[in-house]
PDB file of N, CA and C in Angstrom:
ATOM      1  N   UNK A   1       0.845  -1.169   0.000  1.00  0.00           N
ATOM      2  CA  UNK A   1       0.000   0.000   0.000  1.00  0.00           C
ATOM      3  C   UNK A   1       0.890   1.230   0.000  1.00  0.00           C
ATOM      4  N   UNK A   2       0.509   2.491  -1.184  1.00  0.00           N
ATOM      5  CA  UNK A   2       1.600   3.427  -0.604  1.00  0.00           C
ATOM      6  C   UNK A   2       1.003   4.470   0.303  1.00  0.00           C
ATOM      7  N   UNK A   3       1.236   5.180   0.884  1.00  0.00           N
ATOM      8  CA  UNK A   3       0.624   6.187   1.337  1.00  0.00           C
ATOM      9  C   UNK A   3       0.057   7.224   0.605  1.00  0.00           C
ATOM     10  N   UNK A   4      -1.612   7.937   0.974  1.00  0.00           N
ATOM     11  CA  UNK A   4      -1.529   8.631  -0.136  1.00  0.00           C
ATOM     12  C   UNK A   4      -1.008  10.113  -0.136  1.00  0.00           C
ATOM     13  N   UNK A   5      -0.044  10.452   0.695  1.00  0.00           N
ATOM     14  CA  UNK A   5       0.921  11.201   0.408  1.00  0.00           C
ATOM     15  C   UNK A   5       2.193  10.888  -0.406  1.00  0.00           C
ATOM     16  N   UNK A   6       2.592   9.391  -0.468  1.00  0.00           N
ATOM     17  CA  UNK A   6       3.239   9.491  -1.831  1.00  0.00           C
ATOM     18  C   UNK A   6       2.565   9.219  -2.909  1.00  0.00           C
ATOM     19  N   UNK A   7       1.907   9.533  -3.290  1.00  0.00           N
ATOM     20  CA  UNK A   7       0.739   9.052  -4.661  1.00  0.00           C
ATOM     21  C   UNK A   7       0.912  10.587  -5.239  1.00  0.00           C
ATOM     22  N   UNK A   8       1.497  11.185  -4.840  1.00  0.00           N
ATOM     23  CA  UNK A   8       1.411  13.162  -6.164  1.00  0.00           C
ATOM     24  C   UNK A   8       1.648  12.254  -7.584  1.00  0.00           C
ATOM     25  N   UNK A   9       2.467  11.368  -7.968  1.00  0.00           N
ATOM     26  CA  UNK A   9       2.214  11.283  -9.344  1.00  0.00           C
ATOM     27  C   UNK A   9       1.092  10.289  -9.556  1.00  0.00           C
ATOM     28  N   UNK A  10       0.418  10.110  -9.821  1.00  0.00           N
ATOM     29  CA  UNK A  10      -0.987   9.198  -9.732  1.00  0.00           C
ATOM     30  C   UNK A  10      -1.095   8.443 -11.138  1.00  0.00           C
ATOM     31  N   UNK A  11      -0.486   7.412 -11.463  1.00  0.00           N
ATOM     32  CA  UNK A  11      -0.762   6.902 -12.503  1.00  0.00           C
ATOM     33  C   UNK A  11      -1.504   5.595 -12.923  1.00  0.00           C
ATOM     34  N   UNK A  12      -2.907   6.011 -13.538  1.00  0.00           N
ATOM     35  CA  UNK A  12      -3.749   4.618 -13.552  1.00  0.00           C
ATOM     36  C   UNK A  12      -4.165   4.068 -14.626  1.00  0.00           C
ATOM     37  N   UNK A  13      -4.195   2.827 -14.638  1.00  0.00           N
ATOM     38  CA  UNK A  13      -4.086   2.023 -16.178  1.00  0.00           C
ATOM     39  C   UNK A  13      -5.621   1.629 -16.547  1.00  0.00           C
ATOM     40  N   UNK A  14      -7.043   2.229 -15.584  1.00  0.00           N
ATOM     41  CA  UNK A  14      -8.034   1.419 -15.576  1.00  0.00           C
ATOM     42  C   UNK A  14      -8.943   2.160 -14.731  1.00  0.00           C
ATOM     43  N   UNK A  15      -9.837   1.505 -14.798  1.00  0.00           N
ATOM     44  CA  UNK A  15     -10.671   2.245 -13.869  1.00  0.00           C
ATOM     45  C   UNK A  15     -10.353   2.234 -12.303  1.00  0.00           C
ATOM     46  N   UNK A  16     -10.672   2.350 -11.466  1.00  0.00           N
ATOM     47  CA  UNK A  16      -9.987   2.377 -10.180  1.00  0.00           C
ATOM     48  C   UNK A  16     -11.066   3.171  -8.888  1.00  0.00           C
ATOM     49  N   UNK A  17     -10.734   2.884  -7.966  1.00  0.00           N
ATOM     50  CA  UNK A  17     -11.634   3.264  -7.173  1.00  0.00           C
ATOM     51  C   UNK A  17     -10.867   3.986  -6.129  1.00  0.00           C
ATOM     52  N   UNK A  18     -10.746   4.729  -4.915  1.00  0.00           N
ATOM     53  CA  UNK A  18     -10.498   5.064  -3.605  1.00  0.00           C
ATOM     54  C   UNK A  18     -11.068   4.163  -2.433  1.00  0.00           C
ATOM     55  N   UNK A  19      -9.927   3.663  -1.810  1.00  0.00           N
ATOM     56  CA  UNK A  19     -10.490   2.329  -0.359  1.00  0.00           C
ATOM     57  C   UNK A  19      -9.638   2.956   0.542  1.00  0.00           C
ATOM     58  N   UNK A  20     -10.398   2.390   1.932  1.00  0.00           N
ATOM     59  CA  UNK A  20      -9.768   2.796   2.914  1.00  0.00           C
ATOM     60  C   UNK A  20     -10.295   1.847   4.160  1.00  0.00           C
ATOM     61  N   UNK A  21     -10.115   1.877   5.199  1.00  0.00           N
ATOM     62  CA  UNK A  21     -10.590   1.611   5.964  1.00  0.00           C
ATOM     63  C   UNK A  21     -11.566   2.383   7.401  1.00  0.00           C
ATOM     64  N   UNK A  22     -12.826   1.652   7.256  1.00  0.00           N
ATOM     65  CA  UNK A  22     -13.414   2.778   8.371  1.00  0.00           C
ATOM     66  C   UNK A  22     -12.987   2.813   9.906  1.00  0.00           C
ATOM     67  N   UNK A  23     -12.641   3.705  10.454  1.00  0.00           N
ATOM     68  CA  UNK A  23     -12.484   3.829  11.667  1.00  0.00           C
ATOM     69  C   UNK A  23     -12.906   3.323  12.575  1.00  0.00           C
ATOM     70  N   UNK A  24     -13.913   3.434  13.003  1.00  0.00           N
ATOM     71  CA  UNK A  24     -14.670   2.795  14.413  1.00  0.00           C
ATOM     72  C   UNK A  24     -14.663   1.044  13.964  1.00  0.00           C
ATOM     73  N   UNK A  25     -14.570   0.841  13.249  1.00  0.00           N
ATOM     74  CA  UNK A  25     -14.610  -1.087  13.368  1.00  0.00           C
ATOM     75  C   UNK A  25     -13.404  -1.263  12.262  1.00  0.00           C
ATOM     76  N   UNK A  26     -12.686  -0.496  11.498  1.00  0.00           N
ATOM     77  CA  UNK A  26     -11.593  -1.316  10.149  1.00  0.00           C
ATOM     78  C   UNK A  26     -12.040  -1.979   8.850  1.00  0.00           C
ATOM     79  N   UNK A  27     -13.266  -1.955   8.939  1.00  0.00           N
ATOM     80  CA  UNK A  27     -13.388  -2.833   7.912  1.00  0.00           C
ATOM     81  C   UNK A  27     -13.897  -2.215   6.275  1.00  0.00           C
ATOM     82  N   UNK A  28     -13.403  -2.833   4.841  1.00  0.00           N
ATOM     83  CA  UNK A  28     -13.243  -1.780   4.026  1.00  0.00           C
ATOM     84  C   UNK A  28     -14.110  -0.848   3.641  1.00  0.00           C
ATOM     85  N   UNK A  29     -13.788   0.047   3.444  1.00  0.00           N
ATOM     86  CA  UNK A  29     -14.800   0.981   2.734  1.00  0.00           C
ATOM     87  C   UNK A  29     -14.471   1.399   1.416  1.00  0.00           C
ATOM     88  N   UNK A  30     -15.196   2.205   0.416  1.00  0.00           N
ATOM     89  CA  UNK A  30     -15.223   2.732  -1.005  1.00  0.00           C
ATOM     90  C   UNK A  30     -15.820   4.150  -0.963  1.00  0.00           C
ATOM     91  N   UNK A  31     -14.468   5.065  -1.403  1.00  0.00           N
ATOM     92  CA  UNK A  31     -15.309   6.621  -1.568  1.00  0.00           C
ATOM     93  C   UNK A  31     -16.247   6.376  -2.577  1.00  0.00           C
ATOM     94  N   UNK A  32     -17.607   7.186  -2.202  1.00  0.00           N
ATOM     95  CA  UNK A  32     -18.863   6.987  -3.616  1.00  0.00           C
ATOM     96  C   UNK A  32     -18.472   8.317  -3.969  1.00  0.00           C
ATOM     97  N   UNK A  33     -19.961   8.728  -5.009  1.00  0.00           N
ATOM     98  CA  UNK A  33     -19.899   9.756  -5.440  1.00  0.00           C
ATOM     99  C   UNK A  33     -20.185  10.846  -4.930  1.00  0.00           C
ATOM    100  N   UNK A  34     -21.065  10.491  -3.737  1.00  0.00           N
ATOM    101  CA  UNK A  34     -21.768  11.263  -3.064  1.00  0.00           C
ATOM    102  C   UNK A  34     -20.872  11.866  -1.851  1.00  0.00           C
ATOM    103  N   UNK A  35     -20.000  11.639  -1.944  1.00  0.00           N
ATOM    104  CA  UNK A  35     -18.569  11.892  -1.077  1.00  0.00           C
ATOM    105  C   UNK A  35     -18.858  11.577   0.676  1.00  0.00           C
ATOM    106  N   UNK A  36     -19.115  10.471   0.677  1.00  0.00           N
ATOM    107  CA  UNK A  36     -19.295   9.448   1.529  1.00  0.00           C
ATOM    108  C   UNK A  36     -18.426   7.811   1.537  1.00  0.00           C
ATOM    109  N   UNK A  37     -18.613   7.279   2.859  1.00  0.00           N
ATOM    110  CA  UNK A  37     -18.101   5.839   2.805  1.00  0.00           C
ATOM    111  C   UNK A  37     -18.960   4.832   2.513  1.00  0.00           C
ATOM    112  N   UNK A  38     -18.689   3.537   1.878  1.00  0.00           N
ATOM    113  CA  UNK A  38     -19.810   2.541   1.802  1.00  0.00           C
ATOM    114  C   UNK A  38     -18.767   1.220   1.634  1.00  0.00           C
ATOM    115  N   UNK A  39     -19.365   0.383   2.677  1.00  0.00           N
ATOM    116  CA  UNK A  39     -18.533  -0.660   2.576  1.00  0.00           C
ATOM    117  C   UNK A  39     -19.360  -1.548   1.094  1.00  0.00           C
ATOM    118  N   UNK A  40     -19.895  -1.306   0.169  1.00  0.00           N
ATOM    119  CA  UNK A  40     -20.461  -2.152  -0.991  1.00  0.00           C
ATOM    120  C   UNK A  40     -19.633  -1.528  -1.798  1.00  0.00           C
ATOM    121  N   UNK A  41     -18.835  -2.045  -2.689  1.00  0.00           N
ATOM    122  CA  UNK A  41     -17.842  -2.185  -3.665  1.00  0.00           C
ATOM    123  C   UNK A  41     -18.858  -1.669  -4.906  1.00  0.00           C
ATOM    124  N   UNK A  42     -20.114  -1.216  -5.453  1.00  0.00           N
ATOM    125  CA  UNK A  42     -20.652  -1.002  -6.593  1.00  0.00           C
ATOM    126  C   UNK A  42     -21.607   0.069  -6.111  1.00  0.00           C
ATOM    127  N   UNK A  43     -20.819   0.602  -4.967  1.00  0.00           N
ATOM    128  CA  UNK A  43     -21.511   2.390  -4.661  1.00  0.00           C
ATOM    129  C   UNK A  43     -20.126   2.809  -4.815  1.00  0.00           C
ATOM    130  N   UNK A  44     -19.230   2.581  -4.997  1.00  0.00           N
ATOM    131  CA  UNK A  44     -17.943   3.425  -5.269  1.00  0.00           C
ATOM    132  C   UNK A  44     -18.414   3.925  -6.436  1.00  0.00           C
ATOM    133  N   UNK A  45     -17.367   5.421  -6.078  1.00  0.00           N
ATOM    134  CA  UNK A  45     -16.860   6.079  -7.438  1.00  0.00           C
ATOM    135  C   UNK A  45     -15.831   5.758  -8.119  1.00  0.00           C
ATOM    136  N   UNK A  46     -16.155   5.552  -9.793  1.00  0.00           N
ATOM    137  CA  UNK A  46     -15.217   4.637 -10.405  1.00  0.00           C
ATOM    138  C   UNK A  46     -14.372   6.411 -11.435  1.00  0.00           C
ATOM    139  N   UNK A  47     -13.015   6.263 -10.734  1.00  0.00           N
ATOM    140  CA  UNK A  47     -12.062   7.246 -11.915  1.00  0.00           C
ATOM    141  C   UNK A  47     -11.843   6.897 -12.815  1.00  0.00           C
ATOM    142  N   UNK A  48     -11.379   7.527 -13.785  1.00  0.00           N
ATOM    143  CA  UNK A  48     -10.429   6.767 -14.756  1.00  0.00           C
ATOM    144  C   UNK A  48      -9.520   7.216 -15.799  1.00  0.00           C
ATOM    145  N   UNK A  49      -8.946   8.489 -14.918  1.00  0.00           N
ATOM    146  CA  UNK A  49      -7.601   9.200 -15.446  1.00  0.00           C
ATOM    147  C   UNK A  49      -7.263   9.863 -14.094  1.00  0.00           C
ATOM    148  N   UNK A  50      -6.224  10.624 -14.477  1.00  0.00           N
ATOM    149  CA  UNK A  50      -4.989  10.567 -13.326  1.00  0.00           C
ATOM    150  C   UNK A  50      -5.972  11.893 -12.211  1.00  0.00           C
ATOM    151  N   UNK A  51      -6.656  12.738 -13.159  1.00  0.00           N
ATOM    152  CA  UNK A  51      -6.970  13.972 -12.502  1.00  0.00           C
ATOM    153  C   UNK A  51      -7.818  13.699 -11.421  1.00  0.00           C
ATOM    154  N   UNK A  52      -8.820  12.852 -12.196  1.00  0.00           N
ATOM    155  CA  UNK A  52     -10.390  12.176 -10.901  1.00  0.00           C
ATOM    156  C   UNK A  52      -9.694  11.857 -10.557  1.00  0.00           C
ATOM    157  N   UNK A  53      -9.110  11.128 -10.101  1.00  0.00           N
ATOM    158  CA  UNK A  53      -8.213   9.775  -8.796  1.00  0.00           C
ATOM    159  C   UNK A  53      -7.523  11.146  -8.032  1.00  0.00           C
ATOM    160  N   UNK A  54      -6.940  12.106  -8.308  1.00  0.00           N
ATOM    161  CA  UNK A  54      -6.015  12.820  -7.528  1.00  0.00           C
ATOM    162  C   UNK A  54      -7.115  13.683  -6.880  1.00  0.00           C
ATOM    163  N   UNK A  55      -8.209  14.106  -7.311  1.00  0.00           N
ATOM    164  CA  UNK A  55      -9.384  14.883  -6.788  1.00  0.00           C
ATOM    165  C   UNK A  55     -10.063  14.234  -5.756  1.00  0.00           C
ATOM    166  N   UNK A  56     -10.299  13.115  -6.325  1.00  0.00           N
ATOM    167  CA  UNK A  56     -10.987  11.906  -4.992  1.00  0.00           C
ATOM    168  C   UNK A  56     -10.233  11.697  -4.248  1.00  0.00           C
ATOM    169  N   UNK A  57      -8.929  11.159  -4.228  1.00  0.00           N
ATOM    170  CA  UNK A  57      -8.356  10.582  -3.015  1.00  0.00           C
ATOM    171  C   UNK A  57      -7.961  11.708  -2.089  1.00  0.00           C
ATOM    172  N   UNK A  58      -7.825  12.842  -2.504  1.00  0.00           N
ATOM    173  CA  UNK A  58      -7.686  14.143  -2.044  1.00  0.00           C
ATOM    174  C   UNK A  58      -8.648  14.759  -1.144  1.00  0.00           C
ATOM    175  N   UNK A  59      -9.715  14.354  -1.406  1.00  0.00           N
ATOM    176  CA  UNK A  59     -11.337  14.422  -1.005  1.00  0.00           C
ATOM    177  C   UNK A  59     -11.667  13.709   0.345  1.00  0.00           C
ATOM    178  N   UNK A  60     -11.118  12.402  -0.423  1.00  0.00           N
ATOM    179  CA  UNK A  60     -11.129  11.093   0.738  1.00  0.00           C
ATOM    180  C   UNK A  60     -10.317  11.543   2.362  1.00  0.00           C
ATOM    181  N   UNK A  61      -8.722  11.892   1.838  1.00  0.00           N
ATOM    182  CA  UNK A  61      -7.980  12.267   2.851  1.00  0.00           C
ATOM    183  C   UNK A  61      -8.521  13.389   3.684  1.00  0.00           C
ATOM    184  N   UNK A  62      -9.064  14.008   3.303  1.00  0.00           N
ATOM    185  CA  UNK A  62      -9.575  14.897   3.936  1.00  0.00           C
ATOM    186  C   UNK A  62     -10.914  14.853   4.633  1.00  0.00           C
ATOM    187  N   UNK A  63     -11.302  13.573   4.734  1.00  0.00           N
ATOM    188  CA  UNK A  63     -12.474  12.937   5.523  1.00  0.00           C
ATOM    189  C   UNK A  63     -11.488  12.126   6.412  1.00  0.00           C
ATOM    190  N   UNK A  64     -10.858  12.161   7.267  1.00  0.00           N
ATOM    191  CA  UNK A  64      -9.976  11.523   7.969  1.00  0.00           C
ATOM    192  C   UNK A  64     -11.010  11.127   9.492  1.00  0.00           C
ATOM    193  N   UNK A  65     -12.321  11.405   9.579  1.00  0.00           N
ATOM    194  CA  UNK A  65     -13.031  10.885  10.564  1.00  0.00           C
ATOM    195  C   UNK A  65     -13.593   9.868  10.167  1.00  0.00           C
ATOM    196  N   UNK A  66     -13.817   9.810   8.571  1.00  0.00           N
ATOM    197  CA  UNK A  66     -14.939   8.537   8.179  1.00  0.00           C
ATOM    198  C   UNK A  66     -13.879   7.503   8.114  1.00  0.00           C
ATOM    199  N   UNK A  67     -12.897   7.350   7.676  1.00  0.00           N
ATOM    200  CA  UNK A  67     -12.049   6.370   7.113  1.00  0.00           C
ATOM    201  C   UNK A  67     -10.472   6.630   7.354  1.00  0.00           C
ATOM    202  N   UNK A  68      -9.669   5.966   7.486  1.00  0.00           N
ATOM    203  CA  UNK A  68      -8.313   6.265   7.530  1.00  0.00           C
ATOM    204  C   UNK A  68      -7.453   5.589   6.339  1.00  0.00           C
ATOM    205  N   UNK A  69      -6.600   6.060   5.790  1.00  0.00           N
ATOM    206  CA  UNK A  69      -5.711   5.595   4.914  1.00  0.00           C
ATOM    207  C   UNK A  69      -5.972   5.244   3.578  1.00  0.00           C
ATOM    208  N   UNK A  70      -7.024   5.958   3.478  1.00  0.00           N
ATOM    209  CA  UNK A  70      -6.859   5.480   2.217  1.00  0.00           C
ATOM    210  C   UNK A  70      -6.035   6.065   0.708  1.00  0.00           C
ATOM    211  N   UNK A  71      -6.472   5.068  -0.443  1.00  0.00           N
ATOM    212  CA  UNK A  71      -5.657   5.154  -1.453  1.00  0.00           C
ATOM    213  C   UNK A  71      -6.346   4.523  -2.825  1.00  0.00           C
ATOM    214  N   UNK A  72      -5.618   4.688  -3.891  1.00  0.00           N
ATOM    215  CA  UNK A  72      -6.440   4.322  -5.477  1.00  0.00           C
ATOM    216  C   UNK A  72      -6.086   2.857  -5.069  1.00  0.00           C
ATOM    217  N   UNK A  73      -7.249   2.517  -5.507  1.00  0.00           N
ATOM    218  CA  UNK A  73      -7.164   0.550  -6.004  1.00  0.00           C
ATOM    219  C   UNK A  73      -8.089   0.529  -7.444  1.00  0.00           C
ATOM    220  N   UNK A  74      -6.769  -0.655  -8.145  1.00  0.00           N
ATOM    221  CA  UNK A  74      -7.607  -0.794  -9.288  1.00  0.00           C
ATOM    222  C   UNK A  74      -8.651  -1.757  -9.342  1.00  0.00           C
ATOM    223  N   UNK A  75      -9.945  -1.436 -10.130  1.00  0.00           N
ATOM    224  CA  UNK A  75     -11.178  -2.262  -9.639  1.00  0.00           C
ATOM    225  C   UNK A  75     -11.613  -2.804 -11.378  1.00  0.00           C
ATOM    226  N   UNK A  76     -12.090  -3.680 -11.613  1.00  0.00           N
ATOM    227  CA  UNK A  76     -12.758  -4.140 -13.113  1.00  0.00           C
ATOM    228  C   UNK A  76     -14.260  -4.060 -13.441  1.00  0.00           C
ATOM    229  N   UNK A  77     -14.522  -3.413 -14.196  1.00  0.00           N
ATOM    230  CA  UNK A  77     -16.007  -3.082 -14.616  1.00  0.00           C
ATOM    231  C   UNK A  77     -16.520  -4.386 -15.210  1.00  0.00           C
ATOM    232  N   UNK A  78     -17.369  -4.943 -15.166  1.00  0.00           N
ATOM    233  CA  UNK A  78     -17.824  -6.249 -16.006  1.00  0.00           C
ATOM    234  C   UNK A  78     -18.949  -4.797 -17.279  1.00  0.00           C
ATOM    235  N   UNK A  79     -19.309  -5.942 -18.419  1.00  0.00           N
ATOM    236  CA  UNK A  79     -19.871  -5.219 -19.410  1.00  0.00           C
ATOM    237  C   UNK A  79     -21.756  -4.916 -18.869  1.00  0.00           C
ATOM    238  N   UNK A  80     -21.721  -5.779 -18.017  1.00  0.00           N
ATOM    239  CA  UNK A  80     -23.189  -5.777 -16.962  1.00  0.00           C
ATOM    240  C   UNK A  80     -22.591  -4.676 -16.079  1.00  0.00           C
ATOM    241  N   UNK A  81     -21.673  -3.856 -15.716  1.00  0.00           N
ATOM    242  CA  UNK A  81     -21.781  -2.649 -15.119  1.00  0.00           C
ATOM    243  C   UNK A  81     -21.157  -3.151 -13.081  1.00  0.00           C
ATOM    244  N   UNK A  82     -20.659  -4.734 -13.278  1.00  0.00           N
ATOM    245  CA  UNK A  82     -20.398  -5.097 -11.859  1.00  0.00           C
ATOM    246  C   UNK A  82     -18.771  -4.607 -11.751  1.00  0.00           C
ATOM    247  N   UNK A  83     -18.771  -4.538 -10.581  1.00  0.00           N
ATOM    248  CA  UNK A  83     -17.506  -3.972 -10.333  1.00  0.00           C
ATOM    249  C   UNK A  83     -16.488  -5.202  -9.438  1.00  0.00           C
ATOM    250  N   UNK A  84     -15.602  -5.426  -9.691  1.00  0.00           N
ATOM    251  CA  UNK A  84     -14.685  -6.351  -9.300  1.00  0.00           C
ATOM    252  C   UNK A  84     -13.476  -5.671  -8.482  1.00  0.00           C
ATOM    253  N   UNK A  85     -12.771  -5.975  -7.856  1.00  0.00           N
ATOM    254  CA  UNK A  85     -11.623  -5.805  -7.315  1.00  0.00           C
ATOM    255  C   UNK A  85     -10.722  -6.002  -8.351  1.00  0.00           C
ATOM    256  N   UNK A  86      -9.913  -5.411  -8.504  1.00  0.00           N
ATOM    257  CA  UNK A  86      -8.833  -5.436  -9.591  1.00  0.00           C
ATOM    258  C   UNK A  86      -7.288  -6.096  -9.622  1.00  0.00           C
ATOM    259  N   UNK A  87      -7.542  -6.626  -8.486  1.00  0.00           N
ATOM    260  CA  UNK A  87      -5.668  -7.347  -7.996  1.00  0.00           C
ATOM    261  C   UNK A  87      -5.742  -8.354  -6.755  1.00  0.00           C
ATOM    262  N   UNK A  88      -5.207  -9.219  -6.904  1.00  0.00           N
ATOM    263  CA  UNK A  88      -5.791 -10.169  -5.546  1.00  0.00           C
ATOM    264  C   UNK A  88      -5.451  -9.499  -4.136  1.00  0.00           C
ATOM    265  N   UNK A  89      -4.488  -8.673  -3.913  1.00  0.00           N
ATOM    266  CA  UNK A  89      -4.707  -7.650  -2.749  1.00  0.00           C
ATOM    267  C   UNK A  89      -6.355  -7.240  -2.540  1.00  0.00           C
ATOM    268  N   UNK A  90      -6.662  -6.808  -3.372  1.00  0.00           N
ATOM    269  CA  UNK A  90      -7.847  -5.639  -2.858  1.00  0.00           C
ATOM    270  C   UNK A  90      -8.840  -7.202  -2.691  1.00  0.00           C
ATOM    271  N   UNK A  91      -9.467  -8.176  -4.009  1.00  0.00           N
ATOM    272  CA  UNK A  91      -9.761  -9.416  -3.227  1.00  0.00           C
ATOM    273  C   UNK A  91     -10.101 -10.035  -2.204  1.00  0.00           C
ATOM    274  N   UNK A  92      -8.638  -9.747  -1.338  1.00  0.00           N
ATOM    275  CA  UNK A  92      -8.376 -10.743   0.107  1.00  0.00           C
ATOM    276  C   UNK A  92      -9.020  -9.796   1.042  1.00  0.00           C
ATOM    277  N   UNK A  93      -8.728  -8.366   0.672  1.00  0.00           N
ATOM    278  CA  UNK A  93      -9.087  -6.853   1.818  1.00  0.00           C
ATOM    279  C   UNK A  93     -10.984  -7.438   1.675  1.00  0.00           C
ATOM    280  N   UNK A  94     -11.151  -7.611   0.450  1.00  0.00           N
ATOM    281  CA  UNK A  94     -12.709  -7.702   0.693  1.00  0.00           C
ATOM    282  C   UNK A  94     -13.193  -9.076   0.738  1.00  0.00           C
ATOM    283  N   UNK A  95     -12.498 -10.292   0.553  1.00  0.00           N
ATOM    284  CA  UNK A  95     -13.396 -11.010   1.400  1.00  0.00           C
ATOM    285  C   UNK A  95     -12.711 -11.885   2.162  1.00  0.00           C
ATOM    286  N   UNK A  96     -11.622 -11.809   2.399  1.00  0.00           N
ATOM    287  CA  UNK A  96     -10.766 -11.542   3.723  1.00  0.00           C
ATOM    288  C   UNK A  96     -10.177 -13.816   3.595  1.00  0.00           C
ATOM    289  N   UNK A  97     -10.462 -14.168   2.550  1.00  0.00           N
ATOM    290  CA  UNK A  97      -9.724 -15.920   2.416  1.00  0.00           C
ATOM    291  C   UNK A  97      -9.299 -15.487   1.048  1.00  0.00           C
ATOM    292  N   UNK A  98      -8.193 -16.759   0.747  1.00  0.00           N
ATOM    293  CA  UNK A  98      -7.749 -16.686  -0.582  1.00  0.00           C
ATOM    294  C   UNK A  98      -8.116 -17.884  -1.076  1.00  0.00           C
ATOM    295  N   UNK A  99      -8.635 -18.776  -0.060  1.00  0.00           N
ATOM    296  CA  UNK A  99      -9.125 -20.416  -0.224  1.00  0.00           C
ATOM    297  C   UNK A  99     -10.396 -20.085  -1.729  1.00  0.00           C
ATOM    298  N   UNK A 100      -9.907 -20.038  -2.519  1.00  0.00           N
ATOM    299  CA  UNK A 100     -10.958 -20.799  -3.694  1.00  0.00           C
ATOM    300  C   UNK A 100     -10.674 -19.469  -4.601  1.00  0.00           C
ATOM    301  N   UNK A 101      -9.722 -18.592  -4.204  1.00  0.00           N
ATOM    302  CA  UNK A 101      -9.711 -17.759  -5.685  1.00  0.00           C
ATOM    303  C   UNK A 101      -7.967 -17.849  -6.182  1.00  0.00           C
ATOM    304  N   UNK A 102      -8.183 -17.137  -7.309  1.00  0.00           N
ATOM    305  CA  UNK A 102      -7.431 -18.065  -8.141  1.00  0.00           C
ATOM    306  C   UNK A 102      -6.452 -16.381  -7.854  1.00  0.00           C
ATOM    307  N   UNK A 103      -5.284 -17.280  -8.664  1.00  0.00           N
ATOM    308  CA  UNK A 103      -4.232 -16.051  -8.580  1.00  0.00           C
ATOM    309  C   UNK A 103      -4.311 -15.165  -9.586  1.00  0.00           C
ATOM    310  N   UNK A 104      -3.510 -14.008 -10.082  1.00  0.00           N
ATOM    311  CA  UNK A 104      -3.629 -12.888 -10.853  1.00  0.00           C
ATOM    312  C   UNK A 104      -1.961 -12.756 -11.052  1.00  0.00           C
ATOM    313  N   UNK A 105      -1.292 -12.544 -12.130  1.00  0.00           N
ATOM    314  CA  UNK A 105       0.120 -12.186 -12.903  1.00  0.00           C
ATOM    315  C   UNK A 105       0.081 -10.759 -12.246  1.00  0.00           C
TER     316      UNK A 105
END
């Protein structure tokens, strides 16, 4: 994870989301649009160039009561509009076994 104070150069290959974790219990959350937390992965706001991602996570950090630490994760759009986790990191953060999913290059 980097911090998102080192993230000034923000470079993303995909769509991508802002995660973090919520405070009072840890467990993940997704900046939406509505510039709020939601632990459901398909109320996130989806970026998808360098400027949104640096505006949101910027946004995010600066909600430092709802959530702590967060940062861009890349997420996969299905053509039905579902949103996936994008790397077996983010994956394991959301459903917390690796027992039955498969690996990623």
């Amino acid at each position: 994870m980097t911090s998102p104070l080192e993230q000034k150069k923000i470079k993303i290959a995909g769509p991508s989301v802002v995660t973090a974790n919520r405070t009072w219990d840890g467990i993940v959350v997704y900046r939406t649009a509505a510039k709020s937390w939601s632990a459901d992965l398909s109320e996130a706001a989806i970026v998808r160039n360098s400027d949104e991602a640096k505006a949101l996570l910027a946004e995010s950090v600066a909600d430092d009561v709802g959530a702590i630490g967060p940062y861009i994760a890349p997420v996969q759009v299905g053509a039905d509009g579902n949103i996936e986790p994008g790397n077996l990191r983010e994956q394991i953060r959301r459903t917390g076994v690796t027992i039955g999913q498969s690996a990623q290059a």
